[in-house]
N, C-alpha and C. Protein backbone atom coordinates (compact mmCIF):
# COMPACT_ATOMS: atom_id res chain seq x y z
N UNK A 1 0.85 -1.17 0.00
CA UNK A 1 0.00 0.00 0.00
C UNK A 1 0.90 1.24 0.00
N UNK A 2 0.79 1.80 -0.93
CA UNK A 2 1.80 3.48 -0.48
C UNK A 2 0.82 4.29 -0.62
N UNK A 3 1.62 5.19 0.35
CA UNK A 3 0.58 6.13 0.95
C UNK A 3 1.30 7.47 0.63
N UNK A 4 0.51 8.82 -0.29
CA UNK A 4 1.34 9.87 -0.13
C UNK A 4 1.17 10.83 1.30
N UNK A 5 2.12 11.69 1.62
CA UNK A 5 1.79 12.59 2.34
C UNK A 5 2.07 13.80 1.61
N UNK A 6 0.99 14.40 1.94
CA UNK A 6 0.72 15.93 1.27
C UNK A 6 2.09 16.93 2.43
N UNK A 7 2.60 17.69 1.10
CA UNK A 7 3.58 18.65 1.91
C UNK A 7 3.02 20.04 1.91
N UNK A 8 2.89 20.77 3.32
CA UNK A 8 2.32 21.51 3.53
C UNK A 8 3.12 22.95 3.16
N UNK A 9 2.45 23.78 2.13
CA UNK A 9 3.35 24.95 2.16
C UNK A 9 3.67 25.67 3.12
N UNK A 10 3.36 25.30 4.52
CA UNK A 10 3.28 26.07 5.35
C UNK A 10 4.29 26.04 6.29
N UNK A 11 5.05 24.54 5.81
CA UNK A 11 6.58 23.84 6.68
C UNK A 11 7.56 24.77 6.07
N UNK A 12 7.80 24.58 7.10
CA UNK A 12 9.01 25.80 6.82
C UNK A 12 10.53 24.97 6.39
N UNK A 13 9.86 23.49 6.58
CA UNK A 13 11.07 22.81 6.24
C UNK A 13 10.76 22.32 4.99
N UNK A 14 9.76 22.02 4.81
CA UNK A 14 9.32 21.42 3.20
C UNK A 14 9.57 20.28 3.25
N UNK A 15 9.14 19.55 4.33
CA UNK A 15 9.98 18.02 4.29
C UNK A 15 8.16 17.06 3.54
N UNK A 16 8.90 15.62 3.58
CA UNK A 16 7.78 14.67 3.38
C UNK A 16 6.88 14.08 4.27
N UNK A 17 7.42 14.32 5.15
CA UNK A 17 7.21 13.89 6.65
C UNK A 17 6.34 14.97 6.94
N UNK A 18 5.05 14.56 7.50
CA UNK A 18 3.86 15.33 8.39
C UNK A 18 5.14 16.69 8.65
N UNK A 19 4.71 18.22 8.21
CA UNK A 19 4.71 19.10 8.68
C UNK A 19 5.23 19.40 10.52
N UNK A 20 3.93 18.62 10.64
CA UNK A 20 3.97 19.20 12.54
C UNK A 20 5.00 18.10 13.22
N UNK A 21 5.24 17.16 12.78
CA UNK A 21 6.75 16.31 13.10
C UNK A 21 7.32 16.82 13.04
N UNK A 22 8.51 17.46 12.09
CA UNK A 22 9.33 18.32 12.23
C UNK A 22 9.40 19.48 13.18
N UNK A 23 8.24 20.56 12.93
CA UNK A 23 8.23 21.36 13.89
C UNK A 23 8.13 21.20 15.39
N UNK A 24 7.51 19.84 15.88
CA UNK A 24 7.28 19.60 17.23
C UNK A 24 8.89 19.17 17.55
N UNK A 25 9.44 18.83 16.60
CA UNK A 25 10.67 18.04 17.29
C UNK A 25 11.72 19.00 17.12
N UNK A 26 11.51 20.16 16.59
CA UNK A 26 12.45 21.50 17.30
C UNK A 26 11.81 21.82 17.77
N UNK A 27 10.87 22.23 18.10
CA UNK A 27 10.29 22.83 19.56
C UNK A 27 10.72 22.36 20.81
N UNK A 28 10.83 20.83 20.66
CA UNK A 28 11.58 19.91 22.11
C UNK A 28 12.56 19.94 22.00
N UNK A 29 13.98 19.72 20.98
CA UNK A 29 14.79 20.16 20.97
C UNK A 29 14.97 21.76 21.62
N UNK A 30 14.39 22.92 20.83
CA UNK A 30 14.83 23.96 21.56
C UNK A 30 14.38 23.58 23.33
N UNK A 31 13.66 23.45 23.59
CA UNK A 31 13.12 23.63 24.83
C UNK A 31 14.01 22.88 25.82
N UNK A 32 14.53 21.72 25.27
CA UNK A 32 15.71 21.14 25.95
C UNK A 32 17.06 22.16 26.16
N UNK A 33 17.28 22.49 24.92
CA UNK A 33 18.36 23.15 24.63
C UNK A 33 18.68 24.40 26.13
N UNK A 34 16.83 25.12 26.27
CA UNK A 34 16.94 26.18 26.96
C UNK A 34 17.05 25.67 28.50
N UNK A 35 16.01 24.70 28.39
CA UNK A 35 16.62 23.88 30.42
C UNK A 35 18.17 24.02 30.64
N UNK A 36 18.51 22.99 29.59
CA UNK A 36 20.10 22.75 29.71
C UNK A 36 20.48 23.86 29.98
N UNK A 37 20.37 25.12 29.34
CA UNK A 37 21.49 25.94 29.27
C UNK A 37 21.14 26.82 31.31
N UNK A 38 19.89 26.78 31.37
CA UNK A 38 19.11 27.11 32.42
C UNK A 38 20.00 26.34 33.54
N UNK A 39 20.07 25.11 33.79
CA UNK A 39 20.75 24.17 34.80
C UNK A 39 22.63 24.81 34.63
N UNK A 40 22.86 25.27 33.48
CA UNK A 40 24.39 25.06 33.25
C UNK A 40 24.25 26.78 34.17
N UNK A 41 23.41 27.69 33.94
CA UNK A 41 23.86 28.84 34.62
C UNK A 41 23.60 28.51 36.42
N UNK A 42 22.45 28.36 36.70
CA UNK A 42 22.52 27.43 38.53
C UNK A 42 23.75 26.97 38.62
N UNK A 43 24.09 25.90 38.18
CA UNK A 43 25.19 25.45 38.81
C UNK A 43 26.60 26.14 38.25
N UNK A 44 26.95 27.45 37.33
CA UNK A 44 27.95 28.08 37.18
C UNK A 44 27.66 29.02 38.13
N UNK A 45 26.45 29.32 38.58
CA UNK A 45 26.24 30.53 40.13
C UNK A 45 26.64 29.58 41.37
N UNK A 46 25.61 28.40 41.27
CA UNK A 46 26.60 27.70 42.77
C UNK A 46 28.02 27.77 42.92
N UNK A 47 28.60 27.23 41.89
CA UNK A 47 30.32 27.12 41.71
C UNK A 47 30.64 28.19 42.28
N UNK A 48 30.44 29.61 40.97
CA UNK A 48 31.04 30.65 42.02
C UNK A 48 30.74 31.43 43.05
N UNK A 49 29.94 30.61 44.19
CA UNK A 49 29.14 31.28 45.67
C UNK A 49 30.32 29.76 46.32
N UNK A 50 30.37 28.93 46.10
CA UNK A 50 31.44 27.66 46.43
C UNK A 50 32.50 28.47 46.62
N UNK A 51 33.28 28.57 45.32
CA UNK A 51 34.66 29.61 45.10
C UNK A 51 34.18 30.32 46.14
N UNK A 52 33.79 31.62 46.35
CA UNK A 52 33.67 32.70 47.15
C UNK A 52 33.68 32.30 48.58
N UNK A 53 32.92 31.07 48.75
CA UNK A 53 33.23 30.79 50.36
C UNK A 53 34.40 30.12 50.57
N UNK A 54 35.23 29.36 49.68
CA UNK A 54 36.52 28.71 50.19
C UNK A 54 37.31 29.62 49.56
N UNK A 55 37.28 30.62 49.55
CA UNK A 55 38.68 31.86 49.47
C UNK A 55 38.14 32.42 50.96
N UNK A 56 36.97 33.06 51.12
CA UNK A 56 36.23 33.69 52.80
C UNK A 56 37.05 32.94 53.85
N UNK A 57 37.31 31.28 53.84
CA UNK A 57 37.46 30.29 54.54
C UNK A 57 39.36 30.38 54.41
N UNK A 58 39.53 30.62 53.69
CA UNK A 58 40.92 30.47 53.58
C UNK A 58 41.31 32.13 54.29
N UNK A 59 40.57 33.14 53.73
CA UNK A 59 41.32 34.40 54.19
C UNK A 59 41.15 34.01 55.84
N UNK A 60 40.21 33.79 56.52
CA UNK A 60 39.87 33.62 57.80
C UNK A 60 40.87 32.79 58.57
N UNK A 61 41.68 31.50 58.16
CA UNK A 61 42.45 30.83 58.45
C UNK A 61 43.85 31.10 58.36
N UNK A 62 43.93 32.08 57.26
CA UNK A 62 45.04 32.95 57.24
C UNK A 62 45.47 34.38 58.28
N UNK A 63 44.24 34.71 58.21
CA UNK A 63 44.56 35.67 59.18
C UNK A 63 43.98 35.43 60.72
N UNK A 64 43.81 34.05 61.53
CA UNK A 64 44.02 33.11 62.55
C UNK A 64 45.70 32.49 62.40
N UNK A 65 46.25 32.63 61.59
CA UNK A 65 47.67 31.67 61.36
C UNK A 65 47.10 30.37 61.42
N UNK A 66 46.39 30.01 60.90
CA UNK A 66 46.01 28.67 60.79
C UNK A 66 46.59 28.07 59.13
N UNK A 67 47.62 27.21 59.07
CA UNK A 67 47.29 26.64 57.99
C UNK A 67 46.63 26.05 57.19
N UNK A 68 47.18 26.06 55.70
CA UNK A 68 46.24 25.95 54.63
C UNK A 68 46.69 24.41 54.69
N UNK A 69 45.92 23.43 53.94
CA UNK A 69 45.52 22.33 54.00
C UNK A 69 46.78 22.63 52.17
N UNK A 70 47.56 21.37 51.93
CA UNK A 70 47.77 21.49 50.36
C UNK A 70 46.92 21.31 49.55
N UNK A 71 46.69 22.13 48.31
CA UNK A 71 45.84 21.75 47.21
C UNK A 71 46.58 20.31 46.78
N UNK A 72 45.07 19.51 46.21
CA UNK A 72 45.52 18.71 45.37
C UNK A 72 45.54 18.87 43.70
């Protein structure tokens, strides 16, 4: 049995494939894209509030004369 599918002038991709396939599956793509990038800035703000308290932690131990532990 073959079956045509009508291409919709309205795809912006012009594909063969149902119209709204394509478009739904960049829509989830983008929408992934924007979480991800969403999670990557949280945890590049945690990091540097992390950083900021183990320099706080180090100036404090420094100026106690307490030594610093070696980096690894």
């Amino acid at each position: 049995m073959n079956q045509e599918v009508s291409v919709s002038s309205e795809c912006p991709y012009n594909t063969v494939r149902h119209p709204c396939d394509v478009q739904t599956e960049c829509m989830v793509l983008e929408e992934s894209v924007n979480e991800a990038y969403e999670v990557y800035e949280e945890m590049r703000d945690e990091n540097q509030s992390l950083r900021d308290l183990i320099q706080l932690l180090k100036d404090i131990m420094l100026y106690y004369g307490i030594g610093l532990p070696p980096e690894d």
